[in-house]
N, C-alpha and C. Protein backbone atom coordinates (compact mmCIF):
# COMPACT_ATOMS: atom_id res chain seq x y z
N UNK A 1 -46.30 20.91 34.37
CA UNK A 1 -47.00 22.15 34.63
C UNK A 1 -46.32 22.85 35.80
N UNK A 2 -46.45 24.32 35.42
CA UNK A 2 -45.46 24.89 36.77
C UNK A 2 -46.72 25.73 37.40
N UNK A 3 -46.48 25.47 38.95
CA UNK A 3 -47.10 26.02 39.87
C UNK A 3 -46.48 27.12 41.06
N UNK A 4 -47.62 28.22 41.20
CA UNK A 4 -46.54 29.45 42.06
C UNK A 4 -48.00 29.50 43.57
N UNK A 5 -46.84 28.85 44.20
CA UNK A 5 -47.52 29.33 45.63
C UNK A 5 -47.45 30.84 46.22
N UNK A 6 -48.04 31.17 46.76
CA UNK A 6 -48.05 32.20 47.49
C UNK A 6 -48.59 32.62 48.64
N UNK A 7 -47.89 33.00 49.93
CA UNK A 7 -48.38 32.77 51.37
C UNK A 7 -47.16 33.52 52.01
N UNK A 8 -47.53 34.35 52.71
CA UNK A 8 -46.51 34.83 53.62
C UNK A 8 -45.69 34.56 54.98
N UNK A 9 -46.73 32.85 55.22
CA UNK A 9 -46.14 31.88 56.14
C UNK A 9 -45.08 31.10 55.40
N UNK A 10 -43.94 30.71 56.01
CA UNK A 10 -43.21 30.22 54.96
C UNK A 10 -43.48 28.39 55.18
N UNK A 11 -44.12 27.97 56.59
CA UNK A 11 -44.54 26.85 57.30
C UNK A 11 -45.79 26.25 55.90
N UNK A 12 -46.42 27.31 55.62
CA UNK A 12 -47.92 26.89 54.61
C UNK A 12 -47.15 26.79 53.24
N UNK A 13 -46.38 27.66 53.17
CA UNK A 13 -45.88 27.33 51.84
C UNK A 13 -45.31 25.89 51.41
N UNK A 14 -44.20 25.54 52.49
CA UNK A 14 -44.00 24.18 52.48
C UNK A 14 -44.73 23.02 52.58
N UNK A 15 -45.52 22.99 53.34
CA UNK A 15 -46.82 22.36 53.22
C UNK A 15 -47.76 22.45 52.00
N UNK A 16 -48.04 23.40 51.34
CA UNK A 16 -48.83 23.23 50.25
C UNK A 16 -47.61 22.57 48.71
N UNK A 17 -46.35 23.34 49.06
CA UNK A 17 -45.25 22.60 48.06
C UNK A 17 -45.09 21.20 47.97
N UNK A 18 -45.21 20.48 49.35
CA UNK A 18 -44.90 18.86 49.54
C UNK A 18 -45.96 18.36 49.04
N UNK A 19 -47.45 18.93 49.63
CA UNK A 19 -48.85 18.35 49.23
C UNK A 19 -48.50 17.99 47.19
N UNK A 20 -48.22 19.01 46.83
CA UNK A 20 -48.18 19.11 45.22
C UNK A 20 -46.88 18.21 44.59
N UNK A 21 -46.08 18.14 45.49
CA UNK A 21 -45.05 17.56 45.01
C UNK A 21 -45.48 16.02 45.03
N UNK A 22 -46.18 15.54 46.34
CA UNK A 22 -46.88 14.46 46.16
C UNK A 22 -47.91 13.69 45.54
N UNK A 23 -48.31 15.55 44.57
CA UNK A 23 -49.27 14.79 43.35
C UNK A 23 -48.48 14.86 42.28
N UNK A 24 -47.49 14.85 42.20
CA UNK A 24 -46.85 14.78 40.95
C UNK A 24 -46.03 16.57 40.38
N UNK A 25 -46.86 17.12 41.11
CA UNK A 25 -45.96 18.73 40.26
C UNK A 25 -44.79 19.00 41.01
N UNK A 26 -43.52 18.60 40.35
CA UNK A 26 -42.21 19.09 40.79
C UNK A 26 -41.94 20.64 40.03
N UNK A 27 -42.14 21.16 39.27
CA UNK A 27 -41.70 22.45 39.15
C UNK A 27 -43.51 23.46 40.16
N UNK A 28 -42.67 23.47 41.44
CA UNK A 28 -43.28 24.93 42.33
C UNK A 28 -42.10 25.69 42.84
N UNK A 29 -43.06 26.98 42.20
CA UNK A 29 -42.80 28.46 42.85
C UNK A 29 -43.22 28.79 44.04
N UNK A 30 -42.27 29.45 44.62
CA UNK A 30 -43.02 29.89 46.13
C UNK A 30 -42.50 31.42 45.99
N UNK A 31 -43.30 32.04 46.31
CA UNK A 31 -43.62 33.67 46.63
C UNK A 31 -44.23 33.92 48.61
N UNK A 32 -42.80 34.72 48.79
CA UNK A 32 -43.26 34.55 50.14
C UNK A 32 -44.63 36.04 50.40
N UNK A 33 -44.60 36.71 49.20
CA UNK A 33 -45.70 37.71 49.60
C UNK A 33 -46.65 37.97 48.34
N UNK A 34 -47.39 38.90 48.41
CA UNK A 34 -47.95 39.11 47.20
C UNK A 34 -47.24 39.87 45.91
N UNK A 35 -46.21 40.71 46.27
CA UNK A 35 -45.11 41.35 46.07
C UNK A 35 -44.41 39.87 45.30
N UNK A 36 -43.70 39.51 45.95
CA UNK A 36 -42.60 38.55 45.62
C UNK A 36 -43.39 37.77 44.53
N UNK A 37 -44.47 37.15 44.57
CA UNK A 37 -45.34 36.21 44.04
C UNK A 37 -45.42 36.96 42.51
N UNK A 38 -45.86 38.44 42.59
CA UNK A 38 -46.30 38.83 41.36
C UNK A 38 -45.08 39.13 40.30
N UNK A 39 -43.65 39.20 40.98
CA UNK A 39 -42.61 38.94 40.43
C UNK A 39 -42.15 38.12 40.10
N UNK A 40 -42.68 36.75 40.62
CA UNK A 40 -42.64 35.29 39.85
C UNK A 40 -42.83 35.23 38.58
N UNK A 41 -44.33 35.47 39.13
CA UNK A 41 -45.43 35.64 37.94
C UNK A 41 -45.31 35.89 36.51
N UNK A 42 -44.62 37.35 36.79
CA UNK A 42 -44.23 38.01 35.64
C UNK A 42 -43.27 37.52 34.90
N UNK A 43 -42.01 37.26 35.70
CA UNK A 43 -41.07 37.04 35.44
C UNK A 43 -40.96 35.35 34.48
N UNK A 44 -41.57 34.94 34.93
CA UNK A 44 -42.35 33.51 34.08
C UNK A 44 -43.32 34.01 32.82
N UNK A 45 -43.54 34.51 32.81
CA UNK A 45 -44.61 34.79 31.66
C UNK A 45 -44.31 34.58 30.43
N UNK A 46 -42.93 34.99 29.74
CA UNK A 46 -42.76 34.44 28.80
C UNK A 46 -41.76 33.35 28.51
N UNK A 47 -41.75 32.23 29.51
CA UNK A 47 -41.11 31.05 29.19
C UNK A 47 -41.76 30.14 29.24
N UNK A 48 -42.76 29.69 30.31
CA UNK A 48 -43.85 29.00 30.43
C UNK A 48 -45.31 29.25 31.15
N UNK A 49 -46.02 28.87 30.31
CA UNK A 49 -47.80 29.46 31.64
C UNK A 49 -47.41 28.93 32.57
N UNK A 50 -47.61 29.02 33.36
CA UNK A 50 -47.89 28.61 34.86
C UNK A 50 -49.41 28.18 34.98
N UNK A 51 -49.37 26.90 35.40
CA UNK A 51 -50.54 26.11 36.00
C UNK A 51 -51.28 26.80 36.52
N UNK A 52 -51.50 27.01 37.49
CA UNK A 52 -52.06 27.63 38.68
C UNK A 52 -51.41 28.29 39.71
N UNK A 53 -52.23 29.36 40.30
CA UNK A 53 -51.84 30.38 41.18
C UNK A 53 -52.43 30.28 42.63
N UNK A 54 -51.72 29.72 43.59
CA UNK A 54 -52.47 29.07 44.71
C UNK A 54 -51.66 30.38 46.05
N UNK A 55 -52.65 30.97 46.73
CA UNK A 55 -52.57 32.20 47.66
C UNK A 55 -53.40 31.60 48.86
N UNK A 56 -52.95 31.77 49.85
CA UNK A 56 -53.39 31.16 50.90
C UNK A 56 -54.23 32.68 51.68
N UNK A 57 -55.32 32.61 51.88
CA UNK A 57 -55.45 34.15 53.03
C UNK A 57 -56.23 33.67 54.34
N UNK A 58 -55.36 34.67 55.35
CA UNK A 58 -55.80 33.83 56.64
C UNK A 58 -57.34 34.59 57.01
C-alpha cells in the first residue's frame, strides 16, 4: 500500500515516514506542502490508490 505524507516540517515528515516504515509500509510519499502533496496525489492516481493521506496541522 502506498502512503503520501504531508507536512511542511520536513523534521515531522521524517518522523511520521520511519514510524510507517516500521510498520511495514515502505512505499511513502512525502509532500513538503499542501501544494506539493496534491501533486503527488494526482500524479499517482492512475497507477496506484494510495493508502492513506496523512497531513499533519500545527
Amino acid at each position: 500500500m502506498k502512503l503520501l505524507v504531508v507536512d511542511d516540517s520536513s523534521t515531522m515528515c521524517r518522523i511520521i515516514k520511519n514510524t510507517q516504515a516500521n510498520l511495514g509500509y515502505k512505499d511513502v510519499l512525502e509532500g513538503a506542502d499542501g501544494v506539493e502533496g496534491w501533486t503527488k496525489m494526482d500524479a499517482n492516481l492512475d497507477k496506484e490508490k494510495l493508502g492513506a493521506v496523512m497531513g499533519v496541522a500545527k
